[in-house]
C-alpha atoms as a PDB file:
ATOM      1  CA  UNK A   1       4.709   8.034  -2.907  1.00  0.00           C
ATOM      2  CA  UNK A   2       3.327   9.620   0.720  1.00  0.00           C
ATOM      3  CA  UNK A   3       1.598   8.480   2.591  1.00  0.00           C
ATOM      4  CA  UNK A   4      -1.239  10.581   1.857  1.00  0.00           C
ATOM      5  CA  UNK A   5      -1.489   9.316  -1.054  1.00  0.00           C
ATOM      6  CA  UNK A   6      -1.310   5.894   0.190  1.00  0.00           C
ATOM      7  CA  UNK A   7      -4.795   6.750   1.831  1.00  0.00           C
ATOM      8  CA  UNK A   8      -5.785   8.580  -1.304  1.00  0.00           C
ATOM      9  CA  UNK A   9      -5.850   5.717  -3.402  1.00  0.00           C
ATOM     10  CA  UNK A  10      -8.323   3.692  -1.031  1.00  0.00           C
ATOM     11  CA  UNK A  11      -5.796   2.024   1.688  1.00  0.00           C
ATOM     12  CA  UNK A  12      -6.728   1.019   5.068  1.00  0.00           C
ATOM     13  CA  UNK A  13      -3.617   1.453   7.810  1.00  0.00           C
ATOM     14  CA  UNK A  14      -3.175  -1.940   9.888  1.00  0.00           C
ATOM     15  CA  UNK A  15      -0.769  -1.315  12.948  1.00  0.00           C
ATOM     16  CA  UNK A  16       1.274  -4.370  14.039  1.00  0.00           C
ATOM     17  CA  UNK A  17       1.361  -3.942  18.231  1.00  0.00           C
ATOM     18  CA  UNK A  18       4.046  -5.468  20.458  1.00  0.00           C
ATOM     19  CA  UNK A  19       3.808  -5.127  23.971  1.00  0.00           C
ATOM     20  CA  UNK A  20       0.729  -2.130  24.101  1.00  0.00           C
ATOM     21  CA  UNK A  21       2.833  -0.003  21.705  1.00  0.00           C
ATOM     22  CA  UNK A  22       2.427   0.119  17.865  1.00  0.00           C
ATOM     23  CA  UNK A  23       5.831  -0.853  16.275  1.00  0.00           C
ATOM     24  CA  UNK A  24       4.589   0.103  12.685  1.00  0.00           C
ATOM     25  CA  UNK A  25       1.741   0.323  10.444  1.00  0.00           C
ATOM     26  CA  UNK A  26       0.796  -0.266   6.835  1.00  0.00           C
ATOM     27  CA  UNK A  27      -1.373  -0.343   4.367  1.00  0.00           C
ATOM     28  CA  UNK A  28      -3.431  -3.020   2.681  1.00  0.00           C
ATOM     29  CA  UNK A  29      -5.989  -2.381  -0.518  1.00  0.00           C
ATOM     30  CA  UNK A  30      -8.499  -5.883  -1.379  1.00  0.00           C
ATOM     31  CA  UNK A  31     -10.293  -5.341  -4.580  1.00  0.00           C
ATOM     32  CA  UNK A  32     -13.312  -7.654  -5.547  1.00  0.00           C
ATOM     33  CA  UNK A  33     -12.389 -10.950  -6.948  1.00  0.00           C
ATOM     34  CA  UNK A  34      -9.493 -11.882  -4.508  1.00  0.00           C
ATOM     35  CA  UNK A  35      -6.743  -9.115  -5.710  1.00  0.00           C
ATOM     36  CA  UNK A  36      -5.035  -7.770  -3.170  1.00  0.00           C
ATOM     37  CA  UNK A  37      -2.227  -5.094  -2.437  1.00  0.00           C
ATOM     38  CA  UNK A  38       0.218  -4.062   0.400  1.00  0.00           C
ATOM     39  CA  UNK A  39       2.828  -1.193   1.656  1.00  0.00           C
ATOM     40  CA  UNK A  40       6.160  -1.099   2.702  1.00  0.00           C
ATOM     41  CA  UNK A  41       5.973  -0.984   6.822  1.00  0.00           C
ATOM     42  CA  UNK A  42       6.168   2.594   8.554  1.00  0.00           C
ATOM     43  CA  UNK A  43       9.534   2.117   9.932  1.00  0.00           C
ATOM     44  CA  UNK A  44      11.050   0.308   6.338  1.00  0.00           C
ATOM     45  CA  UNK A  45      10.373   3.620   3.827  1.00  0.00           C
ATOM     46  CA  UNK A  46      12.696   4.134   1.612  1.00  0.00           C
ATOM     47  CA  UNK A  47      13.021   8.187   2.683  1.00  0.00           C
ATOM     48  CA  UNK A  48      12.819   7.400   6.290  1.00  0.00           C
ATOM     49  CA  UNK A  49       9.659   7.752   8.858  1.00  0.00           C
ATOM     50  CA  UNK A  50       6.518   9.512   6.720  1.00  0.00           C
ATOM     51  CA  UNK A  51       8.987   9.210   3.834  1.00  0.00           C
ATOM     52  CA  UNK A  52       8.357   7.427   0.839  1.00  0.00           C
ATOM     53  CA  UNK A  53       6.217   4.496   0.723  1.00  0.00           C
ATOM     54  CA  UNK A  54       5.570   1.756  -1.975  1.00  0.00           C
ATOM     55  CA  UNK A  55       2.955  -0.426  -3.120  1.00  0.00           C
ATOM     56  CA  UNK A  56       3.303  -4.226  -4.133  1.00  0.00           C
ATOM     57  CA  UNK A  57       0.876  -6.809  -5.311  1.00  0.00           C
ATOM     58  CA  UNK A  58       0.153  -9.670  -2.132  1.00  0.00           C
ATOM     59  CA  UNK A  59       2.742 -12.378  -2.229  1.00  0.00           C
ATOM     60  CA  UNK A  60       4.656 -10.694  -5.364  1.00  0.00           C
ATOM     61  CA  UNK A  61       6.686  -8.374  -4.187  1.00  0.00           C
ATOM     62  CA  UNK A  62       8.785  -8.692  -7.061  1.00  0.00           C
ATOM     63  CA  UNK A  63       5.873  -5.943  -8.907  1.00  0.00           C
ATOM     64  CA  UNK A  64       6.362  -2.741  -6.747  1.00  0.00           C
ATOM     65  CA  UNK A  65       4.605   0.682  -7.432  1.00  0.00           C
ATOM     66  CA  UNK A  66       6.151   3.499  -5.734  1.00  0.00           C
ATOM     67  CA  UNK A  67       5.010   6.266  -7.840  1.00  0.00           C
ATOM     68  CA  UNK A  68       1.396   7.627  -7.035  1.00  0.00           C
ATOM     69  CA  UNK A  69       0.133   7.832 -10.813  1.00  0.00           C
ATOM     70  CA  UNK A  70       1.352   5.034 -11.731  1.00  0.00           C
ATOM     71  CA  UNK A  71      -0.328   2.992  -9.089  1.00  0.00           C
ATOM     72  CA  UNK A  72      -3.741   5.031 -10.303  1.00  0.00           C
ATOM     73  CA  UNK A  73      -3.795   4.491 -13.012  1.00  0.00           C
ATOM     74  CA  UNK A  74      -3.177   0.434 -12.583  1.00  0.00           C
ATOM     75  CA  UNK A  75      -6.216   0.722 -10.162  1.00  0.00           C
ATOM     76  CA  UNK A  76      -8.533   2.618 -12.204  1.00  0.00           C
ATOM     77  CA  UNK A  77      -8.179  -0.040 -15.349  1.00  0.00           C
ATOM     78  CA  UNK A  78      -8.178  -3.004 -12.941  1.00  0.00           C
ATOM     79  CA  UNK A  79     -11.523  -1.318 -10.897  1.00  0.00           C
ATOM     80  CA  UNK A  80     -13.045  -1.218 -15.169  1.00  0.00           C
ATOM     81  CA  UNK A  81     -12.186  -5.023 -16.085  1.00  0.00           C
ATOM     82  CA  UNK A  82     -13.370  -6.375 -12.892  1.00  0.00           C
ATOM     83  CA  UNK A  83     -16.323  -8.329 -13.108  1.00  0.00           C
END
């Protein structure tokens, strides 16, 4: 996945900063009802800076999406059922 379409899907970037300089960023998504998601950090992409990112559920990063539709698709029936 890009990072574009990181931001596509509703992501905000959060920048971790060490000494006035931003070491790396990532992306977080909280959806209503306590369900939240994160990104791989900036400098850990699995195709190198701007390369290809990934999204896991909070605290489970044993459930990773890395492939834009799939991810979608997830949020669009979890955005339906929530209450």
């Amino acid at each position: 996945m890009t990072e574009k379409e990181v931001k596509l899907l509703g992501f905000e970037m959060k920048e971790e900063i060490f000494e006035d300089q931003v070491e790396f960023t990532y992306y977080t998504l909280d959806l209503p009802g306590g369900l939240s998601f994160i990104t791989n950090a900036s400098d850990k992409t699995l195709g190198g800076p701007g390369g290809d990112w990934y999204i896991e559920f909070f605290e489970i990063p044993s459930i990773r999406y890395a492939k834009f539709e799939e991810f979608q698709a997830l949020l669009n029936n979890l955005k339906r059922h929530i209450a």
